[in-house]
C-alpha atoms as a PDB file:
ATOM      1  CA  UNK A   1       0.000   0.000   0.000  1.00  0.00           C
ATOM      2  CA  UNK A   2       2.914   2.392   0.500  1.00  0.00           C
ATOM      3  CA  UNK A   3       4.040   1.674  -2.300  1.00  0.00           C
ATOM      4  CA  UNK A   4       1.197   2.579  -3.780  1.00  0.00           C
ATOM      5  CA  UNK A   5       0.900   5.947  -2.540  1.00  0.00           C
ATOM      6  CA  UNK A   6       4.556   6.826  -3.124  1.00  0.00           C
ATOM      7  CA  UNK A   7       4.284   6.158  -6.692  1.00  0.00           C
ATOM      8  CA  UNK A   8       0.737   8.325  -6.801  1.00  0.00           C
ATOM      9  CA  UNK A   9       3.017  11.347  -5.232  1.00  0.00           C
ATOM     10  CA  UNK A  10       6.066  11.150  -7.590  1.00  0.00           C
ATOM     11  CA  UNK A  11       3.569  10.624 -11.013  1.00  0.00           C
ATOM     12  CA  UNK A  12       1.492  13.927  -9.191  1.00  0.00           C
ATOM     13  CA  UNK A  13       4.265  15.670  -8.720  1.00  0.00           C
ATOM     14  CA  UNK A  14       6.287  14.980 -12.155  1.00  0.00           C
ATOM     15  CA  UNK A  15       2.911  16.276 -13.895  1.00  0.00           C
ATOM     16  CA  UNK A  16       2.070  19.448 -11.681  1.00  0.00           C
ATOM     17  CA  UNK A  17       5.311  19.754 -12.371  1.00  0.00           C
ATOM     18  CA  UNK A  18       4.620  21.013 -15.738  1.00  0.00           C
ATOM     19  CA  UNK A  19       0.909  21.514 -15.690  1.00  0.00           C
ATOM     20  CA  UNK A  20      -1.008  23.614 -13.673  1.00  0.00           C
ATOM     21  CA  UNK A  21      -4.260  22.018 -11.348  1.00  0.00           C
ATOM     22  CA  UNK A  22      -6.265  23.260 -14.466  1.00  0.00           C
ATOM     23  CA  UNK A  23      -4.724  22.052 -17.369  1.00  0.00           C
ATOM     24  CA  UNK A  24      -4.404  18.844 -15.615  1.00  0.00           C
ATOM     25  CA  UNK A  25      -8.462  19.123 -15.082  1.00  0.00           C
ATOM     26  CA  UNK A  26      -8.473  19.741 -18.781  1.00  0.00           C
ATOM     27  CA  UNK A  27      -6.421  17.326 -20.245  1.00  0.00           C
ATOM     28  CA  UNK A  28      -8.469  14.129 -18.814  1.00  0.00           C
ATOM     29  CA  UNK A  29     -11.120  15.544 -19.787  1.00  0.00           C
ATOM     30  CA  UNK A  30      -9.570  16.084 -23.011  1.00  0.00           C
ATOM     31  CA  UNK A  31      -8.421  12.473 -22.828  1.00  0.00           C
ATOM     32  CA  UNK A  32     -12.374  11.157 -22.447  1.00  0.00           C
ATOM     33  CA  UNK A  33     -12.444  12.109 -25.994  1.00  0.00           C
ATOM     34  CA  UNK A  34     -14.551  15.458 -24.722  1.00  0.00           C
ATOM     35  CA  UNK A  35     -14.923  18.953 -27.156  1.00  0.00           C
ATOM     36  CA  UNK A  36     -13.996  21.338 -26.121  1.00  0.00           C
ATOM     37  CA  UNK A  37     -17.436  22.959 -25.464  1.00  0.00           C
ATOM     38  CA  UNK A  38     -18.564  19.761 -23.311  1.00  0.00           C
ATOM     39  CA  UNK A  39     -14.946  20.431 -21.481  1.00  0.00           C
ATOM     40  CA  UNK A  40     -16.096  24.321 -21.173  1.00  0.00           C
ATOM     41  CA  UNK A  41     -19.273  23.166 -20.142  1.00  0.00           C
ATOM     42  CA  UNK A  42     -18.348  20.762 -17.446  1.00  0.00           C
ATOM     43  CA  UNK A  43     -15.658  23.108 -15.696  1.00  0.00           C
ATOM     44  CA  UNK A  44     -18.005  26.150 -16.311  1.00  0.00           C
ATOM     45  CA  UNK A  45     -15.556  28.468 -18.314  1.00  0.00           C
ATOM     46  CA  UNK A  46     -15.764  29.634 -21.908  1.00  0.00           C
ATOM     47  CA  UNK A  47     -14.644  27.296 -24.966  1.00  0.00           C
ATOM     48  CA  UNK A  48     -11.963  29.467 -25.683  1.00  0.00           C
ATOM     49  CA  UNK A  49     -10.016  29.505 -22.296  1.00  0.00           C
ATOM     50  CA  UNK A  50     -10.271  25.841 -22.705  1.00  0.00           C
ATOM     51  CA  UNK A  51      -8.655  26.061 -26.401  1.00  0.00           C
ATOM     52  CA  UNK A  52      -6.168  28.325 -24.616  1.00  0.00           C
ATOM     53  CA  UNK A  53      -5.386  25.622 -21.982  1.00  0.00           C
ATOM     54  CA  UNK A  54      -5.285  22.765 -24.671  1.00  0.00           C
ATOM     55  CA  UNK A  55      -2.932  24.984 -26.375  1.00  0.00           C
ATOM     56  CA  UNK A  56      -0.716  25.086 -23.525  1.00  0.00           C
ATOM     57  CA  UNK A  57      -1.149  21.977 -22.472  1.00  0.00           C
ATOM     58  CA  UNK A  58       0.490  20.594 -26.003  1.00  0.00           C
ATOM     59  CA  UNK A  59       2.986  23.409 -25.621  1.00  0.00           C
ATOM     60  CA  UNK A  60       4.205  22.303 -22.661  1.00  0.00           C
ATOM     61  CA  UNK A  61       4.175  18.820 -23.154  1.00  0.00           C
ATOM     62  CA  UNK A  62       6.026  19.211 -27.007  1.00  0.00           C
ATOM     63  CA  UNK A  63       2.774  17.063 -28.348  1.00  0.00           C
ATOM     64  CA  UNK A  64       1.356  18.158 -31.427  1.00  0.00           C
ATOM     65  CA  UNK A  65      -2.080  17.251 -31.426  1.00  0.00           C
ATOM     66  CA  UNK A  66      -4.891  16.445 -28.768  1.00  0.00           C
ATOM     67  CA  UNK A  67      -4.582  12.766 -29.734  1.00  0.00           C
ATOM     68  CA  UNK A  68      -1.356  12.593 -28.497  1.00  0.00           C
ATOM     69  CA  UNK A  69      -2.795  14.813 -25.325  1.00  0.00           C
ATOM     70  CA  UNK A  70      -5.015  11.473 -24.560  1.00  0.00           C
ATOM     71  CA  UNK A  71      -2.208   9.115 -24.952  1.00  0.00           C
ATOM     72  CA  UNK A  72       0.112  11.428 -22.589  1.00  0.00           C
ATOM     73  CA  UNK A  73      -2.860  11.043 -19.876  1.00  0.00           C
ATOM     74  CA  UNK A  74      -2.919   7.294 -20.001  1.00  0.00           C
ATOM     75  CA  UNK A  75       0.445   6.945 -19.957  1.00  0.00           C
ATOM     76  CA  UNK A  76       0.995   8.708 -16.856  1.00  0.00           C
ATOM     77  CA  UNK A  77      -1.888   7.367 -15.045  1.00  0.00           C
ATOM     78  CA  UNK A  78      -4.168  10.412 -15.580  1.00  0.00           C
ATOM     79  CA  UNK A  79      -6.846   8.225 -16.448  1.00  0.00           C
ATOM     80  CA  UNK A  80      -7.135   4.536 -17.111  1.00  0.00           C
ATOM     81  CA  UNK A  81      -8.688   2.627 -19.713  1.00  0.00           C
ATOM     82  CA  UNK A  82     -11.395   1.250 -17.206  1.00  0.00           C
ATOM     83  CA  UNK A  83     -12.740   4.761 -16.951  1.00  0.00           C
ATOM     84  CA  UNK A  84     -13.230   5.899 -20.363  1.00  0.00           C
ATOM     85  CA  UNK A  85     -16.595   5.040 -22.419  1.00  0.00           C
ATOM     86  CA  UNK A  86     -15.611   2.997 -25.096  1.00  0.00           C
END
């Protein structure tokens, strides 16, 4: 179980690391295959500070597109395959 928790801390800590609380909020949303107006919608901003976050979200990360944005998340545990509606 410790080990469990350490490893939560150090993969929270590499990501706020580089993303703020909100673009983290963002990008699993982002990686549930959400618009960007369901994302706006949901965290109760506009669409375009969301495209504003996505866009520094992939500048941040050097990813190109949102696809790669989704992958990102599941590779560092920001979501898991058993919560997304396939």
């Amino acid at each position: 179980m410790a080990g469990t928790v350490l490893q939560e801390l150090v993969r929270n800590t590499q990501i706020s690391h580089d993303l703020t609380e909100r673009e983290v909020e963002v990008l699993r949303q982002l990686a549930h295959g959400r618009t960007n107006r369901e994302i706006a919608a949901r965290l109760t901003v506009s669409e375009e500070t969301i495209k504003t976050h996505i866009g520094n979200i992939l500048t941040k990360l050097h990813l190109a597109h949102r696809t790669q944005a989704a992958i990102y998340a599941l590779k560092h545990g920001l979501i898991t395959l058993d919560e997304l509606e396939l």
